[in-house]
C-alpha atoms as a PDB file:
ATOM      1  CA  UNK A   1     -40.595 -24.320  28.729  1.00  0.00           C
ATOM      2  CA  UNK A   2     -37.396 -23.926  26.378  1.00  0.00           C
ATOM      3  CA  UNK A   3     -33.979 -23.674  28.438  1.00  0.00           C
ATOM      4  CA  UNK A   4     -32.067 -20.660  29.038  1.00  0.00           C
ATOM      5  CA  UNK A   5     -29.605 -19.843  26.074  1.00  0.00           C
ATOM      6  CA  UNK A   6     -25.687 -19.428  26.403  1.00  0.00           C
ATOM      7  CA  UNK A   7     -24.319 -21.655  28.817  1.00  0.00           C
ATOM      8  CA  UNK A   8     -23.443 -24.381  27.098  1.00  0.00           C
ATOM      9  CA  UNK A   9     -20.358 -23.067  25.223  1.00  0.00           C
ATOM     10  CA  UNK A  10     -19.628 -24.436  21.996  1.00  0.00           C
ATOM     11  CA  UNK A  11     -20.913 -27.785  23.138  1.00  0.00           C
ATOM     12  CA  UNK A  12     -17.350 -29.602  22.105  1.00  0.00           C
ATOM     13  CA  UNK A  13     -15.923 -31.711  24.155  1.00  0.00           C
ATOM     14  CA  UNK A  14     -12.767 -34.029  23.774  1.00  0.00           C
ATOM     15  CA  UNK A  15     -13.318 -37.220  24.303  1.00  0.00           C
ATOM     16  CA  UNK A  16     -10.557 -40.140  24.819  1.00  0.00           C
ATOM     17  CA  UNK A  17     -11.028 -42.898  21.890  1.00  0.00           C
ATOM     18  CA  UNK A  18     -11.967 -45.404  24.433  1.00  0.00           C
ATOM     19  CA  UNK A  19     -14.855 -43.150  26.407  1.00  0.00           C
ATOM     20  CA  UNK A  20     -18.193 -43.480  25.016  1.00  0.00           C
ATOM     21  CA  UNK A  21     -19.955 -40.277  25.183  1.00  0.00           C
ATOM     22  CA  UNK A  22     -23.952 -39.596  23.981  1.00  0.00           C
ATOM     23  CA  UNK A  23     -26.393 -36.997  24.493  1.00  0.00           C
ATOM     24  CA  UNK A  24     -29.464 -37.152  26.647  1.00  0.00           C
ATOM     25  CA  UNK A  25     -32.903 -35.000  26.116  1.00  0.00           C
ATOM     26  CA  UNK A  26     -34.232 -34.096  29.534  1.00  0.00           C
ATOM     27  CA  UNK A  27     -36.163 -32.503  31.546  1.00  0.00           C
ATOM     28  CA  UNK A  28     -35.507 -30.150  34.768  1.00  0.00           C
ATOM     29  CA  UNK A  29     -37.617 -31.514  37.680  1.00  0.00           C
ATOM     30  CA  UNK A  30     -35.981 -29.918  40.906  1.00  0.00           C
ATOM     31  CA  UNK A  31     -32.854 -27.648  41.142  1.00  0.00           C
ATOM     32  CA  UNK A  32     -31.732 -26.431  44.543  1.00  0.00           C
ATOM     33  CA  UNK A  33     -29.473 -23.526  44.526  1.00  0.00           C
ATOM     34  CA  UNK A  34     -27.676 -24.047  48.273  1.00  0.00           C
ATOM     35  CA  UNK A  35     -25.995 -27.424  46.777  1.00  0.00           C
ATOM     36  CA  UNK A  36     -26.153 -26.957  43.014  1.00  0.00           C
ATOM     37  CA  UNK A  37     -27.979 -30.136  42.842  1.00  0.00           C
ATOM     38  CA  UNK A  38     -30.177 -30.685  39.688  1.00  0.00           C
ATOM     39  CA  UNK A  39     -32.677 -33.476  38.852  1.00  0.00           C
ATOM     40  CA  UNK A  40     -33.693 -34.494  35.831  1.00  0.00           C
ATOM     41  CA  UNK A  41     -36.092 -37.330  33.860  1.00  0.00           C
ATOM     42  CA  UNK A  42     -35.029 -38.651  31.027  1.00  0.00           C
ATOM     43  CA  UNK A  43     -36.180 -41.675  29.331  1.00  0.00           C
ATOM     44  CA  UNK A  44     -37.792 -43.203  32.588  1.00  0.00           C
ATOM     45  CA  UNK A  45     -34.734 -42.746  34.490  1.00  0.00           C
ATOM     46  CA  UNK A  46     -33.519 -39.765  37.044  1.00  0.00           C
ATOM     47  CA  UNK A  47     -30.492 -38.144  35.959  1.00  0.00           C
ATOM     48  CA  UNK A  48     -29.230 -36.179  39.262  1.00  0.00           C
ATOM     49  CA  UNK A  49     -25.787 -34.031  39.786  1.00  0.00           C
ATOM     50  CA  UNK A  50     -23.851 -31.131  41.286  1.00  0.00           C
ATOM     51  CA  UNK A  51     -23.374 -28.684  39.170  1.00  0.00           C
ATOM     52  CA  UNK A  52     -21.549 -25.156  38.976  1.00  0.00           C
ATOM     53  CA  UNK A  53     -23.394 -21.578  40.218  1.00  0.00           C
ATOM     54  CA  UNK A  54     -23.950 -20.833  36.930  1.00  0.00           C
ATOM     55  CA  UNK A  55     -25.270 -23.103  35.372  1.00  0.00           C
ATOM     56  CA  UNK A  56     -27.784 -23.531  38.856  1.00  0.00           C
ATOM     57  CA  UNK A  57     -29.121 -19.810  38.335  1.00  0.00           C
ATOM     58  CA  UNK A  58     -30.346 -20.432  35.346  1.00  0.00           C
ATOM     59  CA  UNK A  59     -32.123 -23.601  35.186  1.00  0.00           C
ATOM     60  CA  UNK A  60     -35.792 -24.418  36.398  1.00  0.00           C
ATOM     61  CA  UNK A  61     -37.608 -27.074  36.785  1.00  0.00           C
ATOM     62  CA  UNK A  62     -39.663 -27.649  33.321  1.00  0.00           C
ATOM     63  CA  UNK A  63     -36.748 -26.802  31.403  1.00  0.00           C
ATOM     64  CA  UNK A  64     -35.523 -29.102  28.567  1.00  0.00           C
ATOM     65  CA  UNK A  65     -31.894 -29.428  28.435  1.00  0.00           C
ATOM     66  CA  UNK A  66     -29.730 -32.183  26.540  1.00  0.00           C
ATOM     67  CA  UNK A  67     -26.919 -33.332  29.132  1.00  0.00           C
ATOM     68  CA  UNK A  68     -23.988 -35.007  27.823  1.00  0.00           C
ATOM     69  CA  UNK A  69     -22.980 -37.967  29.142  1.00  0.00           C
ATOM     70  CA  UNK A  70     -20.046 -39.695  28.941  1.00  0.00           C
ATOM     71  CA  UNK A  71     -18.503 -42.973  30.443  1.00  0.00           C
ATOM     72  CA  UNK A  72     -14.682 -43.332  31.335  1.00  0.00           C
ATOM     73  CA  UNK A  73     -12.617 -45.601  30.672  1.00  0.00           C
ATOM     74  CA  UNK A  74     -12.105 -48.072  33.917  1.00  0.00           C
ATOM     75  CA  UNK A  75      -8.512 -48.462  32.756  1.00  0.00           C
ATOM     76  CA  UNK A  76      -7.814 -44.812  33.861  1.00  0.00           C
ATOM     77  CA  UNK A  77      -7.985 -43.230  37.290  1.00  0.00           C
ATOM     78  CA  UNK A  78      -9.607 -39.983  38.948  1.00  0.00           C
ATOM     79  CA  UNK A  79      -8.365 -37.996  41.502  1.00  0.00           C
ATOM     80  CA  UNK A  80     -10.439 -35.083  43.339  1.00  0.00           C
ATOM     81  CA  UNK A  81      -9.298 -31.599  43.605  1.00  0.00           C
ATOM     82  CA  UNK A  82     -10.359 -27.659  44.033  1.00  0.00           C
ATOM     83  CA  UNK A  83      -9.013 -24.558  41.857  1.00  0.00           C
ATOM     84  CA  UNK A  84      -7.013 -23.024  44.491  1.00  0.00           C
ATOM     85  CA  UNK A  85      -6.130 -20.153  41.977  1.00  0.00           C
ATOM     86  CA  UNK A  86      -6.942 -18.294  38.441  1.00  0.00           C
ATOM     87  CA  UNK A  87      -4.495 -16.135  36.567  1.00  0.00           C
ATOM     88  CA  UNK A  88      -5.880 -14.805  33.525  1.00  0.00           C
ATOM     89  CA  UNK A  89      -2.716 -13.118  33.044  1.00  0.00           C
ATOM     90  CA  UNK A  90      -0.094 -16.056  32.667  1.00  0.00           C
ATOM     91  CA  UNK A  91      -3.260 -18.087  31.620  1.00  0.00           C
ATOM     92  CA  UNK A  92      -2.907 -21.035  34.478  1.00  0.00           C
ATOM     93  CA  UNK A  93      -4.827 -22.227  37.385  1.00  0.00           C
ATOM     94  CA  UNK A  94      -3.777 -24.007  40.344  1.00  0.00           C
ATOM     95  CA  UNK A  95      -5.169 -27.110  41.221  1.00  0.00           C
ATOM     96  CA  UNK A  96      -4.898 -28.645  44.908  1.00  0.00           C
ATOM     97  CA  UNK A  97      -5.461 -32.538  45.287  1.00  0.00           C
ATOM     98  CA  UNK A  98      -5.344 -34.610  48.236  1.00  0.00           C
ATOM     99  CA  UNK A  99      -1.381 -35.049  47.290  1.00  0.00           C
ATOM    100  CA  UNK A 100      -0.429 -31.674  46.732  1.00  0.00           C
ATOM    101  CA  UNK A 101      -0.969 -29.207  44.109  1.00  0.00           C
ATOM    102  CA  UNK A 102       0.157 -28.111  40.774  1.00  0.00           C
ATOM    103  CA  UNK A 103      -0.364 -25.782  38.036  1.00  0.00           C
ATOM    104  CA  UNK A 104      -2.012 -26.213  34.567  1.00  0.00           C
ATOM    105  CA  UNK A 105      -2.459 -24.009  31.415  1.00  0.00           C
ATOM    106  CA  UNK A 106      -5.997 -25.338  29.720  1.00  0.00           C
ATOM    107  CA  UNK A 107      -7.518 -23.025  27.058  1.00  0.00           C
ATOM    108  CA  UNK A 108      -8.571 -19.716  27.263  1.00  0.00           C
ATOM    109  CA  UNK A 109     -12.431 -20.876  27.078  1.00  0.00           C
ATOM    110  CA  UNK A 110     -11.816 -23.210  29.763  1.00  0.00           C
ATOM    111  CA  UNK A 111      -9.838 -20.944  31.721  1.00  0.00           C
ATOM    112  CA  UNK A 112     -12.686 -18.308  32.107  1.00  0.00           C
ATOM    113  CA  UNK A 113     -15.384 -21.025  33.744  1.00  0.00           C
ATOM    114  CA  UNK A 114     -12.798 -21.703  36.499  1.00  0.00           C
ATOM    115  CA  UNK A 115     -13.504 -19.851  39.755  1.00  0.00           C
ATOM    116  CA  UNK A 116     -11.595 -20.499  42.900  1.00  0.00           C
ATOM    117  CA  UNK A 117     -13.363 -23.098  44.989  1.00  0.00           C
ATOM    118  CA  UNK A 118     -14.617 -24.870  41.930  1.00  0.00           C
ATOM    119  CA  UNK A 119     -14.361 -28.598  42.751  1.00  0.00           C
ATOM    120  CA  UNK A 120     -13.036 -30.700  40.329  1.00  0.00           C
ATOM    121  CA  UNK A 121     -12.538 -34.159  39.243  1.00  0.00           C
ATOM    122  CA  UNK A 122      -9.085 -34.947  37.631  1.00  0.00           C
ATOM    123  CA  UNK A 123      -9.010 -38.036  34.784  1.00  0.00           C
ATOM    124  CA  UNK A 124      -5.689 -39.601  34.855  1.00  0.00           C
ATOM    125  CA  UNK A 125      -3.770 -41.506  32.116  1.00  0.00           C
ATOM    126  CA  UNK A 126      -0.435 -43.261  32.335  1.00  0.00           C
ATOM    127  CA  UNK A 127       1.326 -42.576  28.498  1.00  0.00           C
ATOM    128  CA  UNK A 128       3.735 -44.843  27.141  1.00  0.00           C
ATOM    129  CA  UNK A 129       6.135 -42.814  26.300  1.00  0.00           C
ATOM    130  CA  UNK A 130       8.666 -45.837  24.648  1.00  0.00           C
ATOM    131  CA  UNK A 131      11.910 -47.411  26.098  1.00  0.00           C
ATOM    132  CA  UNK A 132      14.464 -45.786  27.773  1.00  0.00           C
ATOM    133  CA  UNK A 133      17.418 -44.527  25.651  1.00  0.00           C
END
């Protein structure tokens, strides 16, 4: 049974020169809509994850999907948040973290698949920026 159609997006994502990123062929075998958690077999392994309302509602078990996966860096960090808040208007969302919360303008594209409540996780980088003047 084919997957659902148009909820992938454009199926771009940016990737950091040191993450290595493939994509997996799977298939669906258990989705439970009061967690978001979906299982999938792929290769003889189990793929399992949390994943947003909509993407849930429209997956079944005997779909094939392709999933992308994609390793971070160790040398960066992660930090756990929520959206706390959407303005299409000014184009931001709020993010709370464990330390406090701040406010970030991603694209338009990205914008619209953030609801409040979404959990996120945050990748963190440290840029050298040069020496001090």
């Amino acid at each position: 049974m084919p997957a659902p159609r148009g909820r992938a997006g454009g199926g771009h994502e940016a990737a950091e020169p040191s993450d290595a990123r493939t994509l997996v062929r799977a298939q669906v075998t258990a989705v439970d809509p009061a967690t978001g958690r979906i299982e999938m077999a792929a290769d003889g392994m189990t793929l399992a994850a949390t994943f947003p309302p909509a993407v849930v509602a429209e997956v079944k078990p005997g779909h094939i999907v392709y999933v992308t996966v994609s390793v971070i860096d160790t040398r960066v960090a992660t930090v756990t948040g929520s959206i706390a808040a959407v303005d299409q208007d000014k184009g931001t969302a709020t993010v709370a973290t464990p330390g406090g919360s701040f406010t970030l303008t991603p694209s338009s594209t990205v914008l619209e698949g953030m609801k409040p409540g979404n959990e996120v996780l945050l990748k963190l980088g440290l840029v050298d920026l040069g020496p001090k003047v």
